[in-house]
C-alpha atoms as a PDB file:
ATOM      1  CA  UNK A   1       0.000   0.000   0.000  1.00  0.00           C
ATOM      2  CA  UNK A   2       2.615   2.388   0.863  1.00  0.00           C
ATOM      3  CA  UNK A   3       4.576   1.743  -2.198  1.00  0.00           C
ATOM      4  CA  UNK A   4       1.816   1.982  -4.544  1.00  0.00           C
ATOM      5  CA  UNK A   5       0.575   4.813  -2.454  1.00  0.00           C
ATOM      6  CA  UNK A   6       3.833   7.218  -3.337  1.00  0.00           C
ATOM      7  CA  UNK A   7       4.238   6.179  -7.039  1.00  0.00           C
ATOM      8  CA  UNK A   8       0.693   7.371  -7.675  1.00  0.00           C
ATOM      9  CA  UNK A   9       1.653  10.658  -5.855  1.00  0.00           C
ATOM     10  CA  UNK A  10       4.941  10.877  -7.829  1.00  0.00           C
ATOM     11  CA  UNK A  11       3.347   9.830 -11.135  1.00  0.00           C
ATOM     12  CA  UNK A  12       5.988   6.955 -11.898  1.00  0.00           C
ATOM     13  CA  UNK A  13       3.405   4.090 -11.979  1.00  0.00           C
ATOM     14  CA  UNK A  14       5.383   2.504 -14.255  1.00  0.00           C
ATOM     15  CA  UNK A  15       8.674   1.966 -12.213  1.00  0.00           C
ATOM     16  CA  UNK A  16       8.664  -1.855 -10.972  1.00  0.00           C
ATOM     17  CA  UNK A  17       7.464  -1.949  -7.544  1.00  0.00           C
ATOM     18  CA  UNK A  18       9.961  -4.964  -6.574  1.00  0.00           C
ATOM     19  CA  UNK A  19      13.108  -2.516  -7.864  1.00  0.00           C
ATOM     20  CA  UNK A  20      11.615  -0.020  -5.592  1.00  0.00           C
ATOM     21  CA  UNK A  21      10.892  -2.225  -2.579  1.00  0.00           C
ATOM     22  CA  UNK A  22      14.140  -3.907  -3.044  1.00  0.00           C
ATOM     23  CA  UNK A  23      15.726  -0.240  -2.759  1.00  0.00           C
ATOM     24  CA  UNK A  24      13.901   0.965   0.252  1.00  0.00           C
ATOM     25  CA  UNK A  25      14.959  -1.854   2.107  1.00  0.00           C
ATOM     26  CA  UNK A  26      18.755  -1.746   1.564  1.00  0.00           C
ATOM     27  CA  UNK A  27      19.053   1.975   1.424  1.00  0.00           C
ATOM     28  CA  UNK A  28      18.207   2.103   5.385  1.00  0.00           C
ATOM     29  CA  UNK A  29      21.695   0.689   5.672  1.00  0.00           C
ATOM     30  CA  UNK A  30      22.661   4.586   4.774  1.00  0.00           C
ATOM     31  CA  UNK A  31      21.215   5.991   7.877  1.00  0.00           C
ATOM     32  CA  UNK A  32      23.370   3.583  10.287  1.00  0.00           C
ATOM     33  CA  UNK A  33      26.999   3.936   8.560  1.00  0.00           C
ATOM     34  CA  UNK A  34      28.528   2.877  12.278  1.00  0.00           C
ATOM     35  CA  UNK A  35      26.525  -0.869  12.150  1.00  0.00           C
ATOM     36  CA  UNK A  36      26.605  -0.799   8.457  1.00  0.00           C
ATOM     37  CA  UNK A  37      28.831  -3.420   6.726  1.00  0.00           C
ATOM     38  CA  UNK A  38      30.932  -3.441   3.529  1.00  0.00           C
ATOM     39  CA  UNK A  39      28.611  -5.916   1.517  1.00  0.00           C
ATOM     40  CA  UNK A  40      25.615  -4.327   2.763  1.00  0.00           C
ATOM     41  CA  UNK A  41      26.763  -0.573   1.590  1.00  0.00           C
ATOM     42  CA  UNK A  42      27.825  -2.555  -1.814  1.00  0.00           C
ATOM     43  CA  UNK A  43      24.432  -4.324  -2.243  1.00  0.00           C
ATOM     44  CA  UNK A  44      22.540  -0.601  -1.301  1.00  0.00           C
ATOM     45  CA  UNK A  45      24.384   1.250  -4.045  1.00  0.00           C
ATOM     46  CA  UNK A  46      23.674  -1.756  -6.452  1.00  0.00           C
ATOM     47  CA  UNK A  47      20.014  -1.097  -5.770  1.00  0.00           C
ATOM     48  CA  UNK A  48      20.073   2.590  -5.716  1.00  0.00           C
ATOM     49  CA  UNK A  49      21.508   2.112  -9.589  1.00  0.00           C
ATOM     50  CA  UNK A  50      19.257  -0.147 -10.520  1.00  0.00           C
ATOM     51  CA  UNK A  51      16.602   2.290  -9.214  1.00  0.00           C
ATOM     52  CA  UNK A  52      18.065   5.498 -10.910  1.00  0.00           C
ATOM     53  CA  UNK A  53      17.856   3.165 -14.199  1.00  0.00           C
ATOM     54  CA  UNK A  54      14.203   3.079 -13.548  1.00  0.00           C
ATOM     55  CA  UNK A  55      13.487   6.216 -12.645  1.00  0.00           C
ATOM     56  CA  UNK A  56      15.559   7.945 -15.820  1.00  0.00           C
ATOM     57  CA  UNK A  57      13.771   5.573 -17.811  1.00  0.00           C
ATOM     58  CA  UNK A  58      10.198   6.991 -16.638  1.00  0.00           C
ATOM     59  CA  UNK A  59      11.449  10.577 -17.108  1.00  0.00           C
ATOM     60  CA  UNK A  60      11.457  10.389 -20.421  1.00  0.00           C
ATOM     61  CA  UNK A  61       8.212   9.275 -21.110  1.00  0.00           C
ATOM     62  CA  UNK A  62       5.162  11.312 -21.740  1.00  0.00           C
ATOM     63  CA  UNK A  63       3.341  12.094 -18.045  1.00  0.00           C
ATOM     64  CA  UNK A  64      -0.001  13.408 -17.249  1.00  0.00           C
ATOM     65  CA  UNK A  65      -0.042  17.539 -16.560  1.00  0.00           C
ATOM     66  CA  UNK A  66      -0.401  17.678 -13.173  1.00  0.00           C
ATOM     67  CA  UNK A  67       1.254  15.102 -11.575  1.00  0.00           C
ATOM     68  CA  UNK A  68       4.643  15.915  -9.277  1.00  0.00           C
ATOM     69  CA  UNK A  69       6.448  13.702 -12.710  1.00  0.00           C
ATOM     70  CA  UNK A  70       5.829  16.667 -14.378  1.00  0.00           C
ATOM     71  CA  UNK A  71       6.702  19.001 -12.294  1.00  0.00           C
ATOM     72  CA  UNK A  72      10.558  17.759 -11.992  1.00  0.00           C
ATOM     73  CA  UNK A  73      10.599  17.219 -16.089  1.00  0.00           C
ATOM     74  CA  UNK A  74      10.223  21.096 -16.014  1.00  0.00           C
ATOM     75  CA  UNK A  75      12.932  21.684 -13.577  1.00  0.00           C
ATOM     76  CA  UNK A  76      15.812  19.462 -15.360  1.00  0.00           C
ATOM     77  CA  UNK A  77      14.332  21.269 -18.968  1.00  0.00           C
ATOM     78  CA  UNK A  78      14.851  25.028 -17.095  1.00  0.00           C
ATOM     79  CA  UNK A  79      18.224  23.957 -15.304  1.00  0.00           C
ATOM     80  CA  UNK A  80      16.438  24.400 -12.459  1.00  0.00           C
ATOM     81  CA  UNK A  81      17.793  20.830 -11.260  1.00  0.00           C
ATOM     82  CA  UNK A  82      19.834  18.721 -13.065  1.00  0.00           C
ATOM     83  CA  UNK A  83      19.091  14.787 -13.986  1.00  0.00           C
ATOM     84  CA  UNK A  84      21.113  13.372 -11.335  1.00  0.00           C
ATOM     85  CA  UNK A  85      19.269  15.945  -8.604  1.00  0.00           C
ATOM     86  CA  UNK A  86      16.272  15.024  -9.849  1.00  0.00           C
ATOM     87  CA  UNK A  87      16.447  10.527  -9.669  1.00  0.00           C
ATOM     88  CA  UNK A  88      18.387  11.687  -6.168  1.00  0.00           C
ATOM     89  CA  UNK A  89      15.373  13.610  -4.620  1.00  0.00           C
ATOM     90  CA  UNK A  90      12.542  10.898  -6.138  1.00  0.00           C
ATOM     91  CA  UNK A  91      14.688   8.312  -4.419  1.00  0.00           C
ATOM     92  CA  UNK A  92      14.691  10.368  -1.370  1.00  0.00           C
ATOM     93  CA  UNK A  93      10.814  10.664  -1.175  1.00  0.00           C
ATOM     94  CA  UNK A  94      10.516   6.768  -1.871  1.00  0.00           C
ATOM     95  CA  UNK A  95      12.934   5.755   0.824  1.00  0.00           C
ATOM     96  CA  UNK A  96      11.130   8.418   3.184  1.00  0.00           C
ATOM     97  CA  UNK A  97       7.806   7.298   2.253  1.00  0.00           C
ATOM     98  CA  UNK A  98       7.404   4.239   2.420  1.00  0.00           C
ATOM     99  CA  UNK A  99      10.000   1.821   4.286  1.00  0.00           C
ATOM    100  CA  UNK A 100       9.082   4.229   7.343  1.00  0.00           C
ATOM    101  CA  UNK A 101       5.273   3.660   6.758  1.00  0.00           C
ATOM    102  CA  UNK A 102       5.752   0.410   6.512  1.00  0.00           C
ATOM    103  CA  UNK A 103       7.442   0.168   9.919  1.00  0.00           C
ATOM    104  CA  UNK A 104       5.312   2.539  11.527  1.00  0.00           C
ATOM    105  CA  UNK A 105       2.223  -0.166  10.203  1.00  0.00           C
ATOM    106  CA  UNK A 106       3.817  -2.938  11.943  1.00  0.00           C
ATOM    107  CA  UNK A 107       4.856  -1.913  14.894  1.00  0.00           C
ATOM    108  CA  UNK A 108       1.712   0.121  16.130  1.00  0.00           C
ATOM    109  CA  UNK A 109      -0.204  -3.331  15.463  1.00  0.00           C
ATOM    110  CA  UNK A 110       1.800  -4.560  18.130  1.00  0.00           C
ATOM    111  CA  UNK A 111       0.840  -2.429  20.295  1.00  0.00           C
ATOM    112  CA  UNK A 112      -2.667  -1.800  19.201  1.00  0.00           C
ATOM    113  CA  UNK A 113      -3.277  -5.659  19.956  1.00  0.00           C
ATOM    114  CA  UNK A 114      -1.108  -5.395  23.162  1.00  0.00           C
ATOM    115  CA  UNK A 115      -3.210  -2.337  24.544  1.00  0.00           C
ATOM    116  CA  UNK A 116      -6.716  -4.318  23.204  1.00  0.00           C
ATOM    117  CA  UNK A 117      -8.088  -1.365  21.291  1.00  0.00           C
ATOM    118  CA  UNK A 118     -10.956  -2.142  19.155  1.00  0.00           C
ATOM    119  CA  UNK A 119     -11.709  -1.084  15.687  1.00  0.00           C
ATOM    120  CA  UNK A 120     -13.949   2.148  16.537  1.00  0.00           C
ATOM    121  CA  UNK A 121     -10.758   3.462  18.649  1.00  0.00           C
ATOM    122  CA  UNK A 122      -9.257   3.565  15.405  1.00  0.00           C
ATOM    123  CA  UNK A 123     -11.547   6.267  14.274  1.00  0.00           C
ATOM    124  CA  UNK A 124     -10.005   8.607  17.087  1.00  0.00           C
ATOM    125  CA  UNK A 125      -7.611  11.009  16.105  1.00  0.00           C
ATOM    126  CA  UNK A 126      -6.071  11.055  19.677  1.00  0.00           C
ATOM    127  CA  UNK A 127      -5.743   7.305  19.484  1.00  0.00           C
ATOM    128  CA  UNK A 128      -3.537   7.245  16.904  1.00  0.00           C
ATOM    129  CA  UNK A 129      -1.171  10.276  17.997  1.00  0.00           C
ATOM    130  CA  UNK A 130      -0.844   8.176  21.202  1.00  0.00           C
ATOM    131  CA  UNK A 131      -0.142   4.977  18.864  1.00  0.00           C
ATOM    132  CA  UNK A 132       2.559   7.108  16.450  1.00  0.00           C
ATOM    133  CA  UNK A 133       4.066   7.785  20.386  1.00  0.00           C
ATOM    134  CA  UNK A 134       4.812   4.745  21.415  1.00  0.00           C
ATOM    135  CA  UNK A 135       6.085   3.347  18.059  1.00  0.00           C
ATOM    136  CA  UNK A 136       7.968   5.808  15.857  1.00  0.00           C
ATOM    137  CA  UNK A 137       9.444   4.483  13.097  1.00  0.00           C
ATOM    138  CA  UNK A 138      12.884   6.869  13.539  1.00  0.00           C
ATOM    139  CA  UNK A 139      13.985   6.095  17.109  1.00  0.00           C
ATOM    140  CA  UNK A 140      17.026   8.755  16.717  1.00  0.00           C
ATOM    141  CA  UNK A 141      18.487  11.438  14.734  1.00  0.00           C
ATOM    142  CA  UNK A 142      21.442  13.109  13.805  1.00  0.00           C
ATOM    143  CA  UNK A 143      22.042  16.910  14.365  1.00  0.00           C
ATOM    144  CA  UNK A 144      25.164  18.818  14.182  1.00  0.00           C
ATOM    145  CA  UNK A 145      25.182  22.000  16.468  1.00  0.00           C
ATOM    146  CA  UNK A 146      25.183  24.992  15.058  1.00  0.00           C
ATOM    147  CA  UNK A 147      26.751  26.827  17.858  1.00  0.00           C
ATOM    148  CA  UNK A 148      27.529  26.247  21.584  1.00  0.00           C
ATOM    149  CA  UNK A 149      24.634  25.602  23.793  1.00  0.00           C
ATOM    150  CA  UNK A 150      24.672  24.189  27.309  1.00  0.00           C
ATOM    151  CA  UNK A 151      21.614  21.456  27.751  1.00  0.00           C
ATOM    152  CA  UNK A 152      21.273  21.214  31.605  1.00  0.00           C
ATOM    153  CA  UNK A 153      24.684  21.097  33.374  1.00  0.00           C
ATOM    154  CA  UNK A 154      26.263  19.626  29.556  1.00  0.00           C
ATOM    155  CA  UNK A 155      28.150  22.414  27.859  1.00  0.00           C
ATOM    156  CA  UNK A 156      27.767  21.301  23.415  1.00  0.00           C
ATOM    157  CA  UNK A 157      30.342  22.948  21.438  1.00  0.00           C
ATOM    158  CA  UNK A 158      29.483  23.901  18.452  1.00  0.00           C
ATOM    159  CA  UNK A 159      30.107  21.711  15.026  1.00  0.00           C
ATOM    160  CA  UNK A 160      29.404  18.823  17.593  1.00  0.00           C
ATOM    161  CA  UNK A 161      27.407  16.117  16.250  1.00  0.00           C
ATOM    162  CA  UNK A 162      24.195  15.212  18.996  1.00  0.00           C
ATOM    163  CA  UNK A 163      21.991  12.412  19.127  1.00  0.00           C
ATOM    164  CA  UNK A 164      18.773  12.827  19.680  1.00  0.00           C
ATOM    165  CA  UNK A 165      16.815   9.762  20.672  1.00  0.00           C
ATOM    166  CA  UNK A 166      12.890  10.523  19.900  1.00  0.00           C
ATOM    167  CA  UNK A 167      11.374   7.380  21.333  1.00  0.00           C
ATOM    168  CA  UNK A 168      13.129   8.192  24.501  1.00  0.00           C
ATOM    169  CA  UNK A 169      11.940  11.790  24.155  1.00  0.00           C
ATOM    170  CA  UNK A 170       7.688  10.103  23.394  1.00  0.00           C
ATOM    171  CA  UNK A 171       8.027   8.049  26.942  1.00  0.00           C
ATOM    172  CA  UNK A 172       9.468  10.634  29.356  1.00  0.00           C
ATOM    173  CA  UNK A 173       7.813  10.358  32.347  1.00  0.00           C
ATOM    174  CA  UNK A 174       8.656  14.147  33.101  1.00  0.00           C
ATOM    175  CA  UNK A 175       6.712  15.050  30.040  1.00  0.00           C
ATOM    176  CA  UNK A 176       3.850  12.289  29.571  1.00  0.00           C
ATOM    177  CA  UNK A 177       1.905  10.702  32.762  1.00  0.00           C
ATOM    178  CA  UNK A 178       2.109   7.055  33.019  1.00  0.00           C
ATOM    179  CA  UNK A 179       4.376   7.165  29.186  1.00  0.00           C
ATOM    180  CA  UNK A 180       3.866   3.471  28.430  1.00  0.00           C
ATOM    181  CA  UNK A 181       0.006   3.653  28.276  1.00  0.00           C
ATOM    182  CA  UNK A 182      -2.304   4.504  25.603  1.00  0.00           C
ATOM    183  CA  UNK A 183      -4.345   7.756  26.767  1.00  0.00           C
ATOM    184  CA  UNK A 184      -6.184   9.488  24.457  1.00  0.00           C
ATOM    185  CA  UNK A 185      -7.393  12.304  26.763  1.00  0.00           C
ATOM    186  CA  UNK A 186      -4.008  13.466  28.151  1.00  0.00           C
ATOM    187  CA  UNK A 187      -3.393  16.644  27.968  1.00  0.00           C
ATOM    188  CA  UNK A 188      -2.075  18.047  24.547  1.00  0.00           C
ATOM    189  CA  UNK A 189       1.627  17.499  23.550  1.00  0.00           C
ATOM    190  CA  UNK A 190       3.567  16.580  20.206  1.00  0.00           C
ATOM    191  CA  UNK A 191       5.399  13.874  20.241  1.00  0.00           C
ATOM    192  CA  UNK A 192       8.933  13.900  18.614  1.00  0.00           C
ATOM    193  CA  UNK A 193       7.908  10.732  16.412  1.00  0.00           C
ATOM    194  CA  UNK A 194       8.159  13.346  13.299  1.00  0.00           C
ATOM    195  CA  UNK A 195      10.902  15.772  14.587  1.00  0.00           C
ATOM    196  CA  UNK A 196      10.164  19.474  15.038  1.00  0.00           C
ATOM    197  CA  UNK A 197      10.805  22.345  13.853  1.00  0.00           C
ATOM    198  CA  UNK A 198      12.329  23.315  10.816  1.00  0.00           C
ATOM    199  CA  UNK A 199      12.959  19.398  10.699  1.00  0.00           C
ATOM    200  CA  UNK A 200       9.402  18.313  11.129  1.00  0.00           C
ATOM    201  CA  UNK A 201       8.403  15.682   8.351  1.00  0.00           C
ATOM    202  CA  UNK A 202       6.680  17.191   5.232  1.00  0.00           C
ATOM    203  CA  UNK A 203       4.566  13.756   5.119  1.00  0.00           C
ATOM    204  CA  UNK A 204       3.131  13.257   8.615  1.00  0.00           C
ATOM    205  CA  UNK A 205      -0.335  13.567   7.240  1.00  0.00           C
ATOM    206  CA  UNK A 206      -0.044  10.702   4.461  1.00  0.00           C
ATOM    207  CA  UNK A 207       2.125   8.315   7.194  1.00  0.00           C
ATOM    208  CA  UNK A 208      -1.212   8.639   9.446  1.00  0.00           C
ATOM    209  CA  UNK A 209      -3.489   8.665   7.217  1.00  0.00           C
ATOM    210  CA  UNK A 210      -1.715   4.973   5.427  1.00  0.00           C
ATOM    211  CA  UNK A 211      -1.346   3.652   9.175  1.00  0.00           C
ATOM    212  CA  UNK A 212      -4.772   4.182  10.002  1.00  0.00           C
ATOM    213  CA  UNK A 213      -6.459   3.096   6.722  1.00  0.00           C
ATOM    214  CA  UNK A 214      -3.922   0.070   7.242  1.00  0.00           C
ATOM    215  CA  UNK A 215      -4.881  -0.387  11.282  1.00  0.00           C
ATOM    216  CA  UNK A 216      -8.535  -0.498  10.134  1.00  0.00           C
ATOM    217  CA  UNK A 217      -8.523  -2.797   7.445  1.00  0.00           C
ATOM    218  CA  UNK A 218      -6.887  -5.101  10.062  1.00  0.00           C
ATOM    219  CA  UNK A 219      -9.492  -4.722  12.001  1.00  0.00           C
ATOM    220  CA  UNK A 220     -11.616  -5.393  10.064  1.00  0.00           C
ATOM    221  CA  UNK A 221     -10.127  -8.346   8.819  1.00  0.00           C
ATOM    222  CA  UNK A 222      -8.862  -9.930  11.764  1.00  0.00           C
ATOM    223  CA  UNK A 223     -10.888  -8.999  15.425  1.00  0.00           C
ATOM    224  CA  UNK A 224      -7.882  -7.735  17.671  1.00  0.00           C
ATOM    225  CA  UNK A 225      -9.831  -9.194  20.968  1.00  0.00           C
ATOM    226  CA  UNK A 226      -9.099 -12.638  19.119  1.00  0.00           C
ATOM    227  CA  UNK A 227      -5.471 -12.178  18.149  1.00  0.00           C
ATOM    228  CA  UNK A 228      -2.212 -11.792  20.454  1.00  0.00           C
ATOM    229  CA  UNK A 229       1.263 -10.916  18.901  1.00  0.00           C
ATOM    230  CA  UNK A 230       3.262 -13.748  21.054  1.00  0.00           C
ATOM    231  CA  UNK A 231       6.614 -12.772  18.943  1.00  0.00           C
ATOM    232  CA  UNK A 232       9.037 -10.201  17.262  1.00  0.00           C
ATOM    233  CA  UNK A 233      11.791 -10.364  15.730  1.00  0.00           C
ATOM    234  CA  UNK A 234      13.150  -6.802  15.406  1.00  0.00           C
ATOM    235  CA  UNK A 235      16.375  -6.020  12.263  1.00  0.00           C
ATOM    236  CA  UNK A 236      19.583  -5.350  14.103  1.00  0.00           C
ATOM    237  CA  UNK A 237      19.289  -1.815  13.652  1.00  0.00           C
ATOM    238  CA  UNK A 238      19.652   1.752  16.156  1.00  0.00           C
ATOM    239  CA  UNK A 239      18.224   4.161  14.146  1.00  0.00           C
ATOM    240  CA  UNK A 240      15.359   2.596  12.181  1.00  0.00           C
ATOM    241  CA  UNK A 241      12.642   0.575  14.045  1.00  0.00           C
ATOM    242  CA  UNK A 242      12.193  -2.439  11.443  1.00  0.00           C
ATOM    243  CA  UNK A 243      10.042  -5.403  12.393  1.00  0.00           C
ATOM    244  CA  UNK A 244      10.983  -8.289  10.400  1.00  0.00           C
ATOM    245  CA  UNK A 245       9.092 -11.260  11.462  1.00  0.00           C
ATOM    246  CA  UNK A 246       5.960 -10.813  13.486  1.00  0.00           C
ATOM    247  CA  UNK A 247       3.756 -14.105  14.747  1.00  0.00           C
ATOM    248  CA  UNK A 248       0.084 -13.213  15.348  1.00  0.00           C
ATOM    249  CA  UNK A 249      -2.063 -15.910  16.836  1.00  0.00           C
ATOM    250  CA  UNK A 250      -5.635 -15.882  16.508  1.00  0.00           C
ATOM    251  CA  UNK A 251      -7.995 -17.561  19.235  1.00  0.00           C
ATOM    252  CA  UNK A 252     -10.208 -20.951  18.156  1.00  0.00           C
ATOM    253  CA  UNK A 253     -13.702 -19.954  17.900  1.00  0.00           C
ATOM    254  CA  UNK A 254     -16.397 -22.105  18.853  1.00  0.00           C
ATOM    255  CA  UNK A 255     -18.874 -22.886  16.713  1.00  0.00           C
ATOM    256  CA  UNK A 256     -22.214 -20.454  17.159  1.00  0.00           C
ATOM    257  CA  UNK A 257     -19.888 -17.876  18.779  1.00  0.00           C
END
C-alpha cells in the first residue's frame, strides 16, 4: 500500500514496484553507517543504480499535466535541477515514504493488539497520535550544532554532532503521565515521532493517514480481541525501528460464537 501509495503521488506508476521495494529496504543501511557493513553498503548502491535506471527511464516518457512527474521534467528542462538531482530527490521521497510507513504499520499493530483497542478506537484522532508515540518508526536522529549551547549542566560545542533519541523523548515520564500507556485524553503534547521544527516531516499527514487506513482494514479483517502478537523479531538496527518477522495468533472460535 505504501509503495503503490507514493508512485501514484509521484506519477511513476510505471517503475517496478519490486526494484523499488528492493531499494527501500537496503538503502536504510545509509542511515546507520557505524553498524553498516561493507557488503551491505555494496548491495545498497547496487540497488540505488538499478533504481536510478528506472526512474531515468520513466522521465522520459510522456506524463499526465499535473502530476509531481511533471513538475521535476520542467525543472531538469529550465536547469532548475539537473538529472542526477532530480532521480536523487525521487529516491529520497521513496525511501522516506514508504520503508518508514511500513514500519510505523507494523509496529503500532503490536501495540494496538497489546493495549486491546478495538476497531472504533481507530476512528479517534487522539488514538492514533498516542499509537505514532509509542512506536515511531525513527527512534534517533542526527544533528550537528550549530553553535555552543549548554543542555542542563552539559556544555555542546558547536560543530558537535548530537543524538537525539525521539522514542526516549515520546516516553518521558517528566513530560507524559504514566508514558507506556495509551491515553487518548491526556493533555495536549507533540510527540517527537516526526521531529520538530524546521525538521518536522513534510509527510506526517499521508504516514497517518496509510497507518490508520492500514490499522482499520486489520481490524476489520482480523478482530484484535481474538489475536495476540506472542513474537518479534526486530532487524539489528539503532536508528530505524524495522520489524521483520511478526507471529500473530488468533484464538479458536467455537462454533455459534
Amino acid at each position: 500500500m505504501a509503495t503503490d501509495t507514493i508512485k501514484a503521488i509521484l506519477g511513476i506508476g510505471d517503475c517496478d514496484s519490486d526494484i523499488i521495494r528492493r531499494f527501500t529496504s537496503d538503502s536504510v543501511i545509509f542511515l546507520e553507517p557505524i553498524n553498516a557493513k561493507a557488503e551491505e553498503l555494496v548491495t545498497a548502491e547496487r540497488s540505488y543504480d538499478e533504481l536510478s535506471r528506472c526512474i531515468a527511464s520513466v522521465l522520459e516518457r510522456i506524463s499526465t499535466p499535473d502530476d509531481a512527474l511533471s513538475n521535476i521534467r520542467e525543472a531538469i528542462e529550465d536547469g532548475t535541477l539537473s538529472i542526477e538531482e532530480a532521480i536523487s530527490n525521487i529516491a529520497f521521497v521513496l525511501s522516506a515514504g514508504i520503508d518508514t510507513t511500513v514500519n510505523l504499520i507494523g509496529a503500532g499493530f503490536s501495540n494496538i493488539v497489546d493495549k486491546s483497542l478495538s476497531a472504533s478506537d481507530l476512528h479517534d484522532e487522539r488514538v492514533i497520535n498516542e499509537l505514532l508515540r509509542l512506536s515511531p518508526s525513527i527512534h534517533m536522529t542526527g544533528r550537528v550544532a550549530a553553535e555552543d549551547i549548554l543542555l542542563g549542566e552539559h556544555l555542546i560545542k558547536g560543530g558537535s554532532m548530537v543524538i537525539a533519541v525521539l522514542a526516549a523523548a515520546n516516553r518521558d515520564p517528566c513530560v507524559f503521565d504514566k508514558p507506556d500507556e495509551i491515553d487518548p485524553y491526556r493533555r495536549s503534547l507533540t510527540p517527537l515521532s516526526f521531529g520538530a521544527g524546521r525538521h518536522f516531516c513534510i509527510g506526517v499527514h499521508l504516514a497517518k493517514l496509510e497507518a490508520q487506513i492500514a490499522w482499520r482494514h486489520l481490524a476489520r479483517r482480523l478482530p484484535f480481541g481474538d489475536v495476540a502478537v506472542t513474537e518479534i523479531e526486530y532487524e539489528r538496527r539503532a536508528f530505524i525501528r524495522t520489524p521483520r518477522r511478526m507471529i500473530v495468533r488468533q484464538a479458536k472460535r467455537r462454533l455459534g460464537a
